[in-house]
C-alpha atoms as a PDB file:
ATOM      1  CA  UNK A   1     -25.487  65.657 -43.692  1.00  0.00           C
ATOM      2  CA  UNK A   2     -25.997  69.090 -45.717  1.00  0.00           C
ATOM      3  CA  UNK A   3     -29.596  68.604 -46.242  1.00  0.00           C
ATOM      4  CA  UNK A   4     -32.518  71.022 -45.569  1.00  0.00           C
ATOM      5  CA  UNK A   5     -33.950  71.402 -42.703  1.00  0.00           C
ATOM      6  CA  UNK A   6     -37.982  71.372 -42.668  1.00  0.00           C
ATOM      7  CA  UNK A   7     -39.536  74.296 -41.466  1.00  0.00           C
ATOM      8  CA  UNK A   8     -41.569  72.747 -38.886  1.00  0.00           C
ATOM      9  CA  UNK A   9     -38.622  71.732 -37.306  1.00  0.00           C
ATOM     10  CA  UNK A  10     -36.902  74.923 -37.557  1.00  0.00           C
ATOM     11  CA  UNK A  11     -40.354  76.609 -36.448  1.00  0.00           C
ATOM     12  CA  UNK A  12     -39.725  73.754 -33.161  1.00  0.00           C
ATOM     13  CA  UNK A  13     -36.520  75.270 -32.481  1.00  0.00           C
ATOM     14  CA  UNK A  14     -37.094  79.134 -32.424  1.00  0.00           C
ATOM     15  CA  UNK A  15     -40.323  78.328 -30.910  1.00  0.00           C
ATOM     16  CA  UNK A  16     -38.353  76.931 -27.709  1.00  0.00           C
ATOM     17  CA  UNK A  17     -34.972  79.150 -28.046  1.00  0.00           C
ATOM     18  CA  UNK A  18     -36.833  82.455 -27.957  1.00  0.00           C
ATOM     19  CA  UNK A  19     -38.211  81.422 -24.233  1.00  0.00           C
ATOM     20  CA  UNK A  20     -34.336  81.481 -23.257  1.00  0.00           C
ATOM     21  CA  UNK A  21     -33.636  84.001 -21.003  1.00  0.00           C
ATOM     22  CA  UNK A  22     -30.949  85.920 -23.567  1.00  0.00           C
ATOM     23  CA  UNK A  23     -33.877  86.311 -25.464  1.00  0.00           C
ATOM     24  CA  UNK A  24     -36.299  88.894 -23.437  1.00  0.00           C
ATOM     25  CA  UNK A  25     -35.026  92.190 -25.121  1.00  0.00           C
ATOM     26  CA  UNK A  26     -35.050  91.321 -28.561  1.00  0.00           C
ATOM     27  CA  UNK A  27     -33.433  88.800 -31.192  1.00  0.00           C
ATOM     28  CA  UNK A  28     -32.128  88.869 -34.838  1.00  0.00           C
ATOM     29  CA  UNK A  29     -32.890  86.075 -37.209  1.00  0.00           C
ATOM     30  CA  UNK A  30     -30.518  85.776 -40.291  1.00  0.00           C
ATOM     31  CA  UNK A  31     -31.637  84.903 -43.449  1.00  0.00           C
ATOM     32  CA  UNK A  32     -35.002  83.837 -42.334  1.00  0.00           C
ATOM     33  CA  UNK A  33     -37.463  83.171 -43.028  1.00  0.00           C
ATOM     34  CA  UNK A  34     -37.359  83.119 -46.598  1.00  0.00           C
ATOM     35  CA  UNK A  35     -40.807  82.351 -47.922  1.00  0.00           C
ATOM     36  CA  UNK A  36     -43.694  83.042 -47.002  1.00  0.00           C
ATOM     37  CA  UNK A  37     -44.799  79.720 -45.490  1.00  0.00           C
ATOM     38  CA  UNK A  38     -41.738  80.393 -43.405  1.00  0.00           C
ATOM     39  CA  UNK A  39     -42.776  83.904 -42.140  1.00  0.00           C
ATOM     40  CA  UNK A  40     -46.740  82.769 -41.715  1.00  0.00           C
ATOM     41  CA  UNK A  41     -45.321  80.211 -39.039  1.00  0.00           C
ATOM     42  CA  UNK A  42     -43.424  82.923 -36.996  1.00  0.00           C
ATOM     43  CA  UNK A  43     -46.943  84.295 -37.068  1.00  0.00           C
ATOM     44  CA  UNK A  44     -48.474  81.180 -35.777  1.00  0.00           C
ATOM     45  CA  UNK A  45     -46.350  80.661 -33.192  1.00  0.00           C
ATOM     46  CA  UNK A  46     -46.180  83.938 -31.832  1.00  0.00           C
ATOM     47  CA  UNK A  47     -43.357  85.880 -32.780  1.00  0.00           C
ATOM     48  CA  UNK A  48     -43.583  89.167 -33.781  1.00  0.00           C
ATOM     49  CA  UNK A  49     -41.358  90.976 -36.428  1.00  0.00           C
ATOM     50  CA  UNK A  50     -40.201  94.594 -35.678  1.00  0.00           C
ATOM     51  CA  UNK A  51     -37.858  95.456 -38.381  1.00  0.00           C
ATOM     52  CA  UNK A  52     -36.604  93.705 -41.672  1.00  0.00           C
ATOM     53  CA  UNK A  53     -33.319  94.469 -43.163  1.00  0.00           C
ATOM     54  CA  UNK A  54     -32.889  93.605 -46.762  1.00  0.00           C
ATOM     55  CA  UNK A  55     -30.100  93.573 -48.876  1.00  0.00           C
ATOM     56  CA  UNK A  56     -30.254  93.678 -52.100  1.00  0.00           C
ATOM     57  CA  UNK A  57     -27.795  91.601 -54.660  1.00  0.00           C
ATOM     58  CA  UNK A  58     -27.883  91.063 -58.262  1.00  0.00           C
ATOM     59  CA  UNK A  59     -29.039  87.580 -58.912  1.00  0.00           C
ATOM     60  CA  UNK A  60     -25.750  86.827 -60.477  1.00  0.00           C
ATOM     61  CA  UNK A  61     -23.640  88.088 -57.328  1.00  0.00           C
ATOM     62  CA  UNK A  62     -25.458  85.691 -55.520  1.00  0.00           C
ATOM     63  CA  UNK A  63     -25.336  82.558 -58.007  1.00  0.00           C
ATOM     64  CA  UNK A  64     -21.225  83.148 -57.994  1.00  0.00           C
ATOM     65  CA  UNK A  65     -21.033  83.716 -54.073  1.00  0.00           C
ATOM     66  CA  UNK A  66     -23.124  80.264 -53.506  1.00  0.00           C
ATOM     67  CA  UNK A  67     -22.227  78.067 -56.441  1.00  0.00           C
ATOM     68  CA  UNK A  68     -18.654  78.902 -55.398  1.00  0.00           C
ATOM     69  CA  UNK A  69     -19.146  77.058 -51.527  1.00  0.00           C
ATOM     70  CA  UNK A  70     -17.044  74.182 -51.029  1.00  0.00           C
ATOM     71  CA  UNK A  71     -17.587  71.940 -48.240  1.00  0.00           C
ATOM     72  CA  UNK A  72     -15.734  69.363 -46.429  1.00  0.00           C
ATOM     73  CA  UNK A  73     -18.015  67.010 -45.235  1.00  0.00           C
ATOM     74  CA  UNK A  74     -16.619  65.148 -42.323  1.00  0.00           C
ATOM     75  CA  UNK A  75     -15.609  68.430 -40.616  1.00  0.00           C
ATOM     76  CA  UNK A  76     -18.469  71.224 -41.944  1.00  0.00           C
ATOM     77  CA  UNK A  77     -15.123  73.189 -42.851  1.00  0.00           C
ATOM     78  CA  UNK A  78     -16.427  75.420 -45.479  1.00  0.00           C
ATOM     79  CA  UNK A  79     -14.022  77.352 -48.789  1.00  0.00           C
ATOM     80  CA  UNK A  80     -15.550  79.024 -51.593  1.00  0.00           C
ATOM     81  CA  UNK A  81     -13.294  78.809 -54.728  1.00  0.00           C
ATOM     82  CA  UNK A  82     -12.829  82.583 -55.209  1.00  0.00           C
ATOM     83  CA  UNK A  83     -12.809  84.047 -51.848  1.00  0.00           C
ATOM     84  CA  UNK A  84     -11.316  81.240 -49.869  1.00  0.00           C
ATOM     85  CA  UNK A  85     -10.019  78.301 -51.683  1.00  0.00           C
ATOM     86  CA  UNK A  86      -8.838  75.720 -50.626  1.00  0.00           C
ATOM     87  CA  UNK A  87      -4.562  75.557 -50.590  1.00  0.00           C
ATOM     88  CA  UNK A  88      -5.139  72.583 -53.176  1.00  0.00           C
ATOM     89  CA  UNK A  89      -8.112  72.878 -55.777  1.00  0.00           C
ATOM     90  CA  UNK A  90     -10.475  70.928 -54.557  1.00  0.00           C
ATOM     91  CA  UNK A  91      -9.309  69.134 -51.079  1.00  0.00           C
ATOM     92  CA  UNK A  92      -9.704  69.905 -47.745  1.00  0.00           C
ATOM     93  CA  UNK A  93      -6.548  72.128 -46.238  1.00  0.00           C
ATOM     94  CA  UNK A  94      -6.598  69.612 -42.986  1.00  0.00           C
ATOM     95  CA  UNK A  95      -7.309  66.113 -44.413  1.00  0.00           C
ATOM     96  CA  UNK A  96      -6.709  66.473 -47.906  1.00  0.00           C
ATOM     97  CA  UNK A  97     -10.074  64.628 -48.807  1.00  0.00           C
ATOM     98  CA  UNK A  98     -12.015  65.785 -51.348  1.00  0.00           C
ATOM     99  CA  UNK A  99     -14.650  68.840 -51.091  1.00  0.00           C
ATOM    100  CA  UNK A 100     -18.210  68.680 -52.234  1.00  0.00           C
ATOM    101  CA  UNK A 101     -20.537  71.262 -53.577  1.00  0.00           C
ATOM    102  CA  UNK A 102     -23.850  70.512 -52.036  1.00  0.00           C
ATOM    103  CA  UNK A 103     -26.981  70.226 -54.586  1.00  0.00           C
ATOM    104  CA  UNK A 104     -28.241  73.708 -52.762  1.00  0.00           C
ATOM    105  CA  UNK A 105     -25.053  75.359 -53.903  1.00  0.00           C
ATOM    106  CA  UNK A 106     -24.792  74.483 -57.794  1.00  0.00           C
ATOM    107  CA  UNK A 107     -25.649  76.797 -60.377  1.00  0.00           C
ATOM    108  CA  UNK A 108     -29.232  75.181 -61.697  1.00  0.00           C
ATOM    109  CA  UNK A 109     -30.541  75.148 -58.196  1.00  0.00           C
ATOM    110  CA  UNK A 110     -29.638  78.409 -56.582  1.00  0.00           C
END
């Protein structure tokens, strides 16, 4: 449905998928965590950072790169309105219904 996630789920999950056997020599997480709250409870479950990578963006590179996502929701087919709209301004390339910007995406929030 587009909504967050809490992190005690997402704590359940990597707590089970790093036991997987693709997991022995190492892992990469992607944009998390991203608080500290986040990164406490890889702590408390027992996973142990090596390395971080950061990237650094000016905050308004990353307000025009998310407030820009487009989503369709009955698909999860994703456009951003600069670097890859939609052939029709606002509707989906497949259906035709209308995309959303979800609340995490808009301007205020991000």
């Amino acid at each position: 449905s587009g909504g967050l996630v809490s992190d005690e789920i997402i704590l359940g999950l990597i707590t089970e998928r790093v036991k997987e056997t693709d997991c022995q020599n190492g892992f990469l997480f992607d944009g998390f965590p991203r608080t500290i709250p986040q990164a406490e409870g890889l702590k408390e479950i027992g996973v142990i950072v090596d390395s971080v990578i950061e990237i650094r963006v000016d905050d308004e590179e990353i307000v025009r790169r998310m407030s820009g996502r487009r989503v369709h929701e009955g698909s999860g087919r994703t456009y951003h309105v600069i670097f890859n709209p939609p052939k029709e301004e606002g509707k989906d390339d497949v259906t035709g219904d209308a995309l959303v910007q979800r609340d995490d995406d808009k301007e205020e929030t991000v």
